[in-house]
C-alpha atoms as a PDB file:
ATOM      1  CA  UNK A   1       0.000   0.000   0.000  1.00  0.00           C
ATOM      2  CA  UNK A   2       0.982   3.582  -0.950  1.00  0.00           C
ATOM      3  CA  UNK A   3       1.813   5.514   2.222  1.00  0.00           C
ATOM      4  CA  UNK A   4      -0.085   9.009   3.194  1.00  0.00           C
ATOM      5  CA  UNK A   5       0.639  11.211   5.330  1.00  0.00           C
ATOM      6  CA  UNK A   6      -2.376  10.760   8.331  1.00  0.00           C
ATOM      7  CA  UNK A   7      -2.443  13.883   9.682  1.00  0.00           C
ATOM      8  CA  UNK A   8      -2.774  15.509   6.075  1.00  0.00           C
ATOM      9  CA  UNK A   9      -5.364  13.088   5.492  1.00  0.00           C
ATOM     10  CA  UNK A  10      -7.225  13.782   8.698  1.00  0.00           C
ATOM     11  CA  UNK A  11      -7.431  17.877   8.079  1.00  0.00           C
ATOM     12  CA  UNK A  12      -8.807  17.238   4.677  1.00  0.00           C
ATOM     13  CA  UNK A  13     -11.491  15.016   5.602  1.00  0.00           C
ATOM     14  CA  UNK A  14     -12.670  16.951   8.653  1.00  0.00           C
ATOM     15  CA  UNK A  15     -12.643  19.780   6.620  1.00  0.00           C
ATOM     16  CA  UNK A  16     -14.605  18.208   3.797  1.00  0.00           C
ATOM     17  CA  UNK A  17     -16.823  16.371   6.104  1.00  0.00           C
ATOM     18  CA  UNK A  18     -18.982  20.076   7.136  1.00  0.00           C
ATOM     19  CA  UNK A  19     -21.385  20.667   4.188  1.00  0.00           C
ATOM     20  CA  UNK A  20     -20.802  24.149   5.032  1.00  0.00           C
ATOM     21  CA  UNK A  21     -17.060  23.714   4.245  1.00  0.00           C
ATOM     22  CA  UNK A  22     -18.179  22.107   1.072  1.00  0.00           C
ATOM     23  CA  UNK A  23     -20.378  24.997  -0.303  1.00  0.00           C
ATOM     24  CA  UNK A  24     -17.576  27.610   0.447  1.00  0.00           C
ATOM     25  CA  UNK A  25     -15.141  25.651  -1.483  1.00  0.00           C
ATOM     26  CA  UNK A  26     -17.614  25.367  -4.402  1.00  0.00           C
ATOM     27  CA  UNK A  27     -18.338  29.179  -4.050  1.00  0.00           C
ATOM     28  CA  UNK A  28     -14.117  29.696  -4.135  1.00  0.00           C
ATOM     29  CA  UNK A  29     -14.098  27.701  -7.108  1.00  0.00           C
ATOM     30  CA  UNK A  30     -16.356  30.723  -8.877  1.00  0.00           C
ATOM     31  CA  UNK A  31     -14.594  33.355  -7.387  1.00  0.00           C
ATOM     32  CA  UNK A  32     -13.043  34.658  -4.548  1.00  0.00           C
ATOM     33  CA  UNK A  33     -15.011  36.121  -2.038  1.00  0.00           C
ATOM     34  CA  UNK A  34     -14.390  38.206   1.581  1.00  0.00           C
ATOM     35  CA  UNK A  35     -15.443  36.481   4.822  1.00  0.00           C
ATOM     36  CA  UNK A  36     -18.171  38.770   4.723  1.00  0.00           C
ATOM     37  CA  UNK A  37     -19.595  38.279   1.628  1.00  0.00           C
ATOM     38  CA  UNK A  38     -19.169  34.051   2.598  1.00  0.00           C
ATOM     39  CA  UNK A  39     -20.894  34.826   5.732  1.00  0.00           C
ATOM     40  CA  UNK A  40     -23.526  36.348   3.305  1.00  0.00           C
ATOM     41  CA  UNK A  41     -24.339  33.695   1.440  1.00  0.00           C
ATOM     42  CA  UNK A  42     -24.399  30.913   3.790  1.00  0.00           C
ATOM     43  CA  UNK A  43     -26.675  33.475   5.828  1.00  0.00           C
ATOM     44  CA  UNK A  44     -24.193  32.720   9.340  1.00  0.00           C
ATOM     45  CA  UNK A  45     -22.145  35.228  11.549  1.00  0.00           C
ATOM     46  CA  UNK A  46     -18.249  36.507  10.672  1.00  0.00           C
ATOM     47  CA  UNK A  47     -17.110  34.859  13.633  1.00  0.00           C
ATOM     48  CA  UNK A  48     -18.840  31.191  12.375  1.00  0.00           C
ATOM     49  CA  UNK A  49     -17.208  31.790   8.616  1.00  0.00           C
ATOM     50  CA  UNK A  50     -14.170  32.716  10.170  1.00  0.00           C
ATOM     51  CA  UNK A  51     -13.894  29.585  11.785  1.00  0.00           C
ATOM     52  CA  UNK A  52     -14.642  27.567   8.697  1.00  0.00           C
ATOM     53  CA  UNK A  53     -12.432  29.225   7.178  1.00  0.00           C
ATOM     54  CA  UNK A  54      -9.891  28.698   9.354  1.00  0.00           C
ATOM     55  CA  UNK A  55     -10.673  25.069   9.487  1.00  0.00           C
ATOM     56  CA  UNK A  56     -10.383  24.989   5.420  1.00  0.00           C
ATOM     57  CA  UNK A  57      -7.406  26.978   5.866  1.00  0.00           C
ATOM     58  CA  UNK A  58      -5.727  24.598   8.316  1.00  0.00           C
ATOM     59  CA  UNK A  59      -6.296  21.985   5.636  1.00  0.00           C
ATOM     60  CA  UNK A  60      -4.455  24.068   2.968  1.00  0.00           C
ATOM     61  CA  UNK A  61      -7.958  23.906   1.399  1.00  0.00           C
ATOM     62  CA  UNK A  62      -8.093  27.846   1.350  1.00  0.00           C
ATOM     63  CA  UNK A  63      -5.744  31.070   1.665  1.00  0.00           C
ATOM     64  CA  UNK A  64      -6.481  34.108   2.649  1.00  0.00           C
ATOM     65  CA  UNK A  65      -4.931  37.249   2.376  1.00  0.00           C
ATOM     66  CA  UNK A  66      -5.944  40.538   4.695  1.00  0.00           C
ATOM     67  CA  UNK A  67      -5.925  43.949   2.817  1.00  0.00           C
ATOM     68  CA  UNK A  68      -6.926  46.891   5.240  1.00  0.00           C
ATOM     69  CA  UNK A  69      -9.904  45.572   6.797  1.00  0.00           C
ATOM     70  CA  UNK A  70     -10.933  42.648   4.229  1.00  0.00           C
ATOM     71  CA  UNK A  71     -10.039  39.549   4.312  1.00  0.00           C
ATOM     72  CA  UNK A  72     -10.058  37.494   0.781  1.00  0.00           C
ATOM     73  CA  UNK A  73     -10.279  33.926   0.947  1.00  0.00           C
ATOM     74  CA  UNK A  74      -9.577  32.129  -2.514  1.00  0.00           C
ATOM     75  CA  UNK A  75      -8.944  28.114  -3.088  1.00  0.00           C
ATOM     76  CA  UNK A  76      -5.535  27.059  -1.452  1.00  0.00           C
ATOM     77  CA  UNK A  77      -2.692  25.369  -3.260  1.00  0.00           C
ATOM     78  CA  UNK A  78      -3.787  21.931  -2.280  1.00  0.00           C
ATOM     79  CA  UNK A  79      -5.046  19.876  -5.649  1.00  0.00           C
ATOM     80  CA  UNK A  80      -6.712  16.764  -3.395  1.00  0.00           C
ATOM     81  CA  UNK A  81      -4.326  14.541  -4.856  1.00  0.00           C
ATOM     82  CA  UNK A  82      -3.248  12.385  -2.329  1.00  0.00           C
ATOM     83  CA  UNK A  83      -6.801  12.494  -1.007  1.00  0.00           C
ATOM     84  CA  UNK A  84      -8.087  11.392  -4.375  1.00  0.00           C
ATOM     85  CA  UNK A  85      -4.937   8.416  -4.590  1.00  0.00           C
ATOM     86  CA  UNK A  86      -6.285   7.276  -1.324  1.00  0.00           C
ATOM     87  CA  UNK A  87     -10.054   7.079  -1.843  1.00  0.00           C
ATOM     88  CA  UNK A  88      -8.782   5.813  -5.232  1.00  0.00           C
ATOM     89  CA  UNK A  89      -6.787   2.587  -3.726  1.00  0.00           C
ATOM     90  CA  UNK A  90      -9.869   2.127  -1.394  1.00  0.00           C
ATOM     91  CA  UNK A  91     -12.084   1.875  -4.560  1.00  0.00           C
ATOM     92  CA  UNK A  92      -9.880  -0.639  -6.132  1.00  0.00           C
ATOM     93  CA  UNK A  93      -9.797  -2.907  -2.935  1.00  0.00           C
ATOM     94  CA  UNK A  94     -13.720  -3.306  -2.810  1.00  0.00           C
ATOM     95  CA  UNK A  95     -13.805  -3.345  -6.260  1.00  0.00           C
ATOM     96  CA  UNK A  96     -12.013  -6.517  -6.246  1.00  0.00           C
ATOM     97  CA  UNK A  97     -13.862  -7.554  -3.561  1.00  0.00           C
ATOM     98  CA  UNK A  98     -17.035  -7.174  -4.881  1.00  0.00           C
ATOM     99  CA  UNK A  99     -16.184  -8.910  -8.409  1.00  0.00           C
ATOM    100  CA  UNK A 100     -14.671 -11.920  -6.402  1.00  0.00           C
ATOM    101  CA  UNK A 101     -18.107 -11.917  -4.676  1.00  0.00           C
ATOM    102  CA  UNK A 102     -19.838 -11.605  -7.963  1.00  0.00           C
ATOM    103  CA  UNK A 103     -17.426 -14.687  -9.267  1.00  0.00           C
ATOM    104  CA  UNK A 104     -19.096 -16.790  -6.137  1.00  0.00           C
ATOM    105  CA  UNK A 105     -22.646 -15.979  -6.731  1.00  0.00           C
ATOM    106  CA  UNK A 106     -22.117 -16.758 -10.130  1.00  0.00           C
ATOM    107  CA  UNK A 107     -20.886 -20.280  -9.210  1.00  0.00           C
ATOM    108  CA  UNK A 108     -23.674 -20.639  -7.026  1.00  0.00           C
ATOM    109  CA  UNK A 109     -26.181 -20.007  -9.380  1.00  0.00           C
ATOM    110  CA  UNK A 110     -24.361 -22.554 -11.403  1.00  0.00           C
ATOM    111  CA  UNK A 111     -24.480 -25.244  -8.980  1.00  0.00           C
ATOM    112  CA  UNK A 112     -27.924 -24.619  -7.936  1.00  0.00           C
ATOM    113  CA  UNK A 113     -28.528 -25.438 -11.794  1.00  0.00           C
ATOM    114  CA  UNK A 114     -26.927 -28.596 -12.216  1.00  0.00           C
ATOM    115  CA  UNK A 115     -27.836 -30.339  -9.249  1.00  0.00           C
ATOM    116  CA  UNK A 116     -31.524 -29.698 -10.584  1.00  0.00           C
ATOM    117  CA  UNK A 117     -33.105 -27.084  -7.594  1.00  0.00           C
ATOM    118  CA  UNK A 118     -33.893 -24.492 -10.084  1.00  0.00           C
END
C-alpha cells in the first residue's frame, strides 16, 4: 500500500466532512469572495465563517490574504491529490472484492442449476 501522510489526510477530511465547508469551497471555485460576503451567502455570523475558514485553511484547502480591513479567501494550493490516490486505492480494494463476490454468486447459481433445484 501507498503511504499518506495521516495527519494531512485527517485535516482534509474533517474539513470536507462540514457541508458548510463544502459549499464555500464550491463558491471559491467561482470566485473569490471576503469572509463577509461568505458569511452572506451561507446566511451565518463573521465569527462562524471565520472559523470555517480557518478550518479549510488549516487543511491548505483555502488562503487568505488581509488587505486593510478585508479579508479574501480564494482556493488554497492543495489539488486533493493524495486524497483522491487514497479514496482511489480504497475503490480498487472493494472493487475486487465485490467482483470476487460476484465470481461466487455466479458459481452458485451454477451449482444450484446442475444439481436440478432451479
Amino acid at each position: 500500500m501507498v503511504q499518506f501522510s495521516a495527519p494531512r489526510l485527517d485535516a482534509s477530511f474533517a474539513a470536507l466532512s462540514d457541508a458548510t465547508r463544502r459549499g464555500v469551497l464550491e463558491q471559491l471555485g467561482r470566485a473569490d469572495a471576503s469572509i463577509t460576503e461568505l458569511a452572506d451567502t451561507f446566511n451565518m455570523t463573521l465569527t462562524g465563517m471565520k472559523k470555517h475558514v480557518g478550518v479549510l485553511e488549516q487543511a491548505g484547502l483555502v488562503t487568505t490574504q488581509k488587505v486593510g480591513r478585508v479579508r479574501t479567501c480564494k482556493l488554497g494550493l492543495s489539488r486533493l491529490a493524495e486524497e483522491t490516490a487514497w479514496i482511489e486505492e480504497y475503490r480498487r480494494l472493494w472493487d475486487a472484492r465485490f467482483d470476487a463476490l460476484d465470481h461466487i454468486v455466479e458459481e452458485l447459481k451454477q451449482g444450484e442449476t446442475f444439481d436440478g433445484r432451479r
